[in-house]
PDB file of N, CA and C in Angstrom:
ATOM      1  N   UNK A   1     -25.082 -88.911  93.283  1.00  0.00           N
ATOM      2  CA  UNK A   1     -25.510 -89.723  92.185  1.00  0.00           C
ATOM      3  C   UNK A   1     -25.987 -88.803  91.060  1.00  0.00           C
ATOM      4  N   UNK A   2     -25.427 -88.928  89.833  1.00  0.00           N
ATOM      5  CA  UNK A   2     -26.175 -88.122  88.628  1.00  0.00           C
ATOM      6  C   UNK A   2     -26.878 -89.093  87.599  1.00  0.00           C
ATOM      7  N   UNK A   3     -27.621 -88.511  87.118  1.00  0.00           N
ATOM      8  CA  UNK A   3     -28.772 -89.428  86.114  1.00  0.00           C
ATOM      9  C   UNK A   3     -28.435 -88.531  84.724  1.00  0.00           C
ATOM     10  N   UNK A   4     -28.495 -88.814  83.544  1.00  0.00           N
ATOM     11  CA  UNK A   4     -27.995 -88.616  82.524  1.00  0.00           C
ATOM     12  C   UNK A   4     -29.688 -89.043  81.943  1.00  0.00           C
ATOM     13  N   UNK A   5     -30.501 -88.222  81.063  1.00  0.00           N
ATOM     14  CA  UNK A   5     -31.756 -88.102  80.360  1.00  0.00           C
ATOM     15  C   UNK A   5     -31.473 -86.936  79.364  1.00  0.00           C
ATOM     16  N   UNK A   6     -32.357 -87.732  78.605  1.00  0.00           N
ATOM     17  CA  UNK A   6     -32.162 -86.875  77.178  1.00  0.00           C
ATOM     18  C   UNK A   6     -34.101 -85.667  77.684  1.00  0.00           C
ATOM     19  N   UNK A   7     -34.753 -86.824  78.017  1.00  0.00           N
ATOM     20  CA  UNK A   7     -36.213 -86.500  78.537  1.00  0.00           C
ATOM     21  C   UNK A   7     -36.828 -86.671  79.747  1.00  0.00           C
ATOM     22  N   UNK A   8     -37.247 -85.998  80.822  1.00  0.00           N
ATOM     23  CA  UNK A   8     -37.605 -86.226  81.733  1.00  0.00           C
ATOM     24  C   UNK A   8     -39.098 -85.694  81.366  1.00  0.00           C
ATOM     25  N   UNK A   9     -40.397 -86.633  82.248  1.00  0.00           N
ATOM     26  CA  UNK A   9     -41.310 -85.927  81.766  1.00  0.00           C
ATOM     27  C   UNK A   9     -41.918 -86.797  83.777  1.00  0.00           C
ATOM     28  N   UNK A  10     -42.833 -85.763  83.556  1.00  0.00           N
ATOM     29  CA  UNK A  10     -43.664 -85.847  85.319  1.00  0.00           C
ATOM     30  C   UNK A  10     -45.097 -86.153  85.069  1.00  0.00           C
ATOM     31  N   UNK A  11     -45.541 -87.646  85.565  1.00  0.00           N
ATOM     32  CA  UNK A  11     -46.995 -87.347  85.535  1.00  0.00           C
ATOM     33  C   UNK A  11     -46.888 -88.878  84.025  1.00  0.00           C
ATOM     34  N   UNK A  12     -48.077 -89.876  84.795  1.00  0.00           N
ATOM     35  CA  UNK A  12     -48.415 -90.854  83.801  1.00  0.00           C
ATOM     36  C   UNK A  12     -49.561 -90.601  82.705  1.00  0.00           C
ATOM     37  N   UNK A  13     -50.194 -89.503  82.299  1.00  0.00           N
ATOM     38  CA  UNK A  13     -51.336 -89.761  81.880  1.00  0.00           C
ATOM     39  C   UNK A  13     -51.179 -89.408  79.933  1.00  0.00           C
ATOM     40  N   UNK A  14     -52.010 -89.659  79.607  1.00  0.00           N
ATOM     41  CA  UNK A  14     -52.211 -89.639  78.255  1.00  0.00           C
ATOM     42  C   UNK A  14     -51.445 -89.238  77.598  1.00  0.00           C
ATOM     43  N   UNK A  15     -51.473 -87.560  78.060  1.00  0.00           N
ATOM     44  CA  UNK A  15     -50.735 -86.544  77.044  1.00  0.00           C
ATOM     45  C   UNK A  15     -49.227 -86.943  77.215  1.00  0.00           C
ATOM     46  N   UNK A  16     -48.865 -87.228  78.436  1.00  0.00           N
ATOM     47  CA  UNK A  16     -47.429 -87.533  78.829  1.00  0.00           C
ATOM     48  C   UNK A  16     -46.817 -88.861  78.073  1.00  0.00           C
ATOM     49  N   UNK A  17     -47.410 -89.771  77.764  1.00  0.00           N
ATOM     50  CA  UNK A  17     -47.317 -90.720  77.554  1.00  0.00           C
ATOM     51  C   UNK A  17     -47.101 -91.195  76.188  1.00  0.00           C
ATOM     52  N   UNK A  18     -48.494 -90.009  75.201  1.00  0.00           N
ATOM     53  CA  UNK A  18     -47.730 -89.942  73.538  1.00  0.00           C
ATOM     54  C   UNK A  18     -46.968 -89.188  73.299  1.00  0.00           C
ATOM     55  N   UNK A  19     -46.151 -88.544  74.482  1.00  0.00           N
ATOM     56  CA  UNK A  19     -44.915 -87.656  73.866  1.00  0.00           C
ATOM     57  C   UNK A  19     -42.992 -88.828  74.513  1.00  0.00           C
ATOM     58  N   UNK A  20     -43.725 -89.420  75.412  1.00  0.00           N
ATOM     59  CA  UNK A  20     -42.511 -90.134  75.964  1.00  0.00           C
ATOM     60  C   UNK A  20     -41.982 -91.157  75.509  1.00  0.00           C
ATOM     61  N   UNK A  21     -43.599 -92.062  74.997  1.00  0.00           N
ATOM     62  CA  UNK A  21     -43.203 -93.403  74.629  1.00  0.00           C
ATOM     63  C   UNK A  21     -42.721 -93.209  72.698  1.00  0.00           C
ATOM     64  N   UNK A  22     -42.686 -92.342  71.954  1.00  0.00           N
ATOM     65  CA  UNK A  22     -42.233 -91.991  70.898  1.00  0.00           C
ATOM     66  C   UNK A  22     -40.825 -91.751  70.919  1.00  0.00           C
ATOM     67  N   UNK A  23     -40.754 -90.995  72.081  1.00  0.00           N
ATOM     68  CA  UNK A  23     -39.222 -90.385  72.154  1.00  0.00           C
ATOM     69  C   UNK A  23     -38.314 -91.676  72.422  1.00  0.00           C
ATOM     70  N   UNK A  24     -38.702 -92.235  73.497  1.00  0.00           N
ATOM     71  CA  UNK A  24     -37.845 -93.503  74.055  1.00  0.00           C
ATOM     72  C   UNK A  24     -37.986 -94.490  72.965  1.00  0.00           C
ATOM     73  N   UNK A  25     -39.336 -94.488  71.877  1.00  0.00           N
ATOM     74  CA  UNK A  25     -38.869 -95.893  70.950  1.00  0.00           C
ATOM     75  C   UNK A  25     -37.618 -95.237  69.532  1.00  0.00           C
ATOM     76  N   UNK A  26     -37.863 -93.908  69.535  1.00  0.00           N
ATOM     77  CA  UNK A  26     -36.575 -93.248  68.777  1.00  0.00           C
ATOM     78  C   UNK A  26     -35.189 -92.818  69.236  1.00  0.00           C
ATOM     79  N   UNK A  27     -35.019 -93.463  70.721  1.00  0.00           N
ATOM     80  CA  UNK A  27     -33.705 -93.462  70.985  1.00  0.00           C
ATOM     81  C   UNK A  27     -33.730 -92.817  71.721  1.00  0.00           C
ATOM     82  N   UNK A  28     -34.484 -91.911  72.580  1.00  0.00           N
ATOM     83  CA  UNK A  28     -33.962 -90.736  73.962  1.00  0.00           C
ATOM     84  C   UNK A  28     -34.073 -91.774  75.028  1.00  0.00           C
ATOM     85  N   UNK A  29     -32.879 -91.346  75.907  1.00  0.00           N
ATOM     86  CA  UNK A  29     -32.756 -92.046  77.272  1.00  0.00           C
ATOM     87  C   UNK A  29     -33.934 -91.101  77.932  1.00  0.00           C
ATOM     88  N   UNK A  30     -35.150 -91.887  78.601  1.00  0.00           N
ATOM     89  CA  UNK A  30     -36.108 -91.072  79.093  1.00  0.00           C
ATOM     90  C   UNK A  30     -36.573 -92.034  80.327  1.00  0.00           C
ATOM     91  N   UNK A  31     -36.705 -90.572  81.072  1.00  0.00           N
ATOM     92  CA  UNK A  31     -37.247 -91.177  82.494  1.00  0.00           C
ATOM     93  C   UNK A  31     -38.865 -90.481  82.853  1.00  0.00           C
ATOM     94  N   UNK A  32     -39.327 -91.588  83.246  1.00  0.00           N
ATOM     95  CA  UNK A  32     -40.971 -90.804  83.387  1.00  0.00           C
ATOM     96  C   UNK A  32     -40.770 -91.057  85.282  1.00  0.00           C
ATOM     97  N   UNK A  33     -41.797 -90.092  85.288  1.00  0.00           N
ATOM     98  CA  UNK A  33     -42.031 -89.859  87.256  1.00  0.00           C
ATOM     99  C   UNK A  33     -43.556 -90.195  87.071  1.00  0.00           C
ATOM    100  N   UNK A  34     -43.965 -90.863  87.734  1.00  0.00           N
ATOM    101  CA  UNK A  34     -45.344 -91.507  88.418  1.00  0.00           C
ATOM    102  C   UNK A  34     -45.405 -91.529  89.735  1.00  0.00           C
ATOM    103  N   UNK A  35     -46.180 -90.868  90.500  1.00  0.00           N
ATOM    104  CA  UNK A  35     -46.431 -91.085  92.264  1.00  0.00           C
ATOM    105  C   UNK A  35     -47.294 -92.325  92.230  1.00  0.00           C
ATOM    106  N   UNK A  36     -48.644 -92.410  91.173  1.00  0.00           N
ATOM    107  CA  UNK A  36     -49.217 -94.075  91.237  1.00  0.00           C
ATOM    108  C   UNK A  36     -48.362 -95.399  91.042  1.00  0.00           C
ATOM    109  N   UNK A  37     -49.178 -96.262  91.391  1.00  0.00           N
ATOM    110  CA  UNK A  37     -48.548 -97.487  90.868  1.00  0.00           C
ATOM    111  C   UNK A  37     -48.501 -98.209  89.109  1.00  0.00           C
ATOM    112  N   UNK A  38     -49.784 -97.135  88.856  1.00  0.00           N
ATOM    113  CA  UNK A  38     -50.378 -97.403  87.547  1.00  0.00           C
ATOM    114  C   UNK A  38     -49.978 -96.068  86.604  1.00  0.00           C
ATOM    115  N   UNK A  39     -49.886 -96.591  85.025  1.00  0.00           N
ATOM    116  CA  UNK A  39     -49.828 -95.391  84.223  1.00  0.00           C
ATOM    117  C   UNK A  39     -51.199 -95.282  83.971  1.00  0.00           C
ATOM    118  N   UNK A  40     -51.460 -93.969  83.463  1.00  0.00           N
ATOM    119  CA  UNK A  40     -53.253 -93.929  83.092  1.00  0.00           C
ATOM    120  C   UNK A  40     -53.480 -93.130  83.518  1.00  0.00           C
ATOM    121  N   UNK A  41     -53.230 -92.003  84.612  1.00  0.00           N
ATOM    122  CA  UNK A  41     -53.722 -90.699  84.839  1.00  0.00           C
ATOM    123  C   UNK A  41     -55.601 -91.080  84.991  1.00  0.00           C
ATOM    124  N   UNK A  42     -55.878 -90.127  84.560  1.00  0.00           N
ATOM    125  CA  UNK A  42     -57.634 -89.638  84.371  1.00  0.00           C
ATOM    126  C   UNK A  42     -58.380 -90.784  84.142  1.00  0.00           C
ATOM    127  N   UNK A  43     -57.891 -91.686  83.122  1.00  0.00           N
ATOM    128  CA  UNK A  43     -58.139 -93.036  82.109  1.00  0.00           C
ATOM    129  C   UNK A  43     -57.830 -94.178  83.122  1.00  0.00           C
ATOM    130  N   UNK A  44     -57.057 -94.052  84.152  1.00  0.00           N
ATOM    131  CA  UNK A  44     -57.049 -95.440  84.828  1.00  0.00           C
ATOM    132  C   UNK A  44     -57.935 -95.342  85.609  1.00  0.00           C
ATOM    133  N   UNK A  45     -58.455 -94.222  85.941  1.00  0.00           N
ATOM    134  CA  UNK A  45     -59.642 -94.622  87.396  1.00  0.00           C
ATOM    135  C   UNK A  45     -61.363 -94.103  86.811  1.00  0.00           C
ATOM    136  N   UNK A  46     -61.169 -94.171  85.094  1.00  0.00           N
ATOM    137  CA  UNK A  46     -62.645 -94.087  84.603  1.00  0.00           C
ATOM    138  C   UNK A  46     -62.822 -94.783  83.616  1.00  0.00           C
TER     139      UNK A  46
END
């Protein structure tokens, strides 16, 4: 199976998140990796 991404980024938290969700609303096919169930990193569990 091959996956085709313009952006791959690892990890839900903040910093990851104002660089991914910019890219994907300007058109990059982007895949984010999360081991939680939740995005939020640091910020979801304080």
């Amino acid at each position: 199976m091959t996956y085709d991404y313009d952006l791959t980024v690892i990890g839900g938290g903040a910093a990851v998140l104002t660089s991914a969700g910019p890219a994907a609303h300007l058109g990059a096919k982007t895949c984010l990796i999360e081991m939680e169930d939740k995005l939020g990193g640091y910020y979801q569990n304080n």
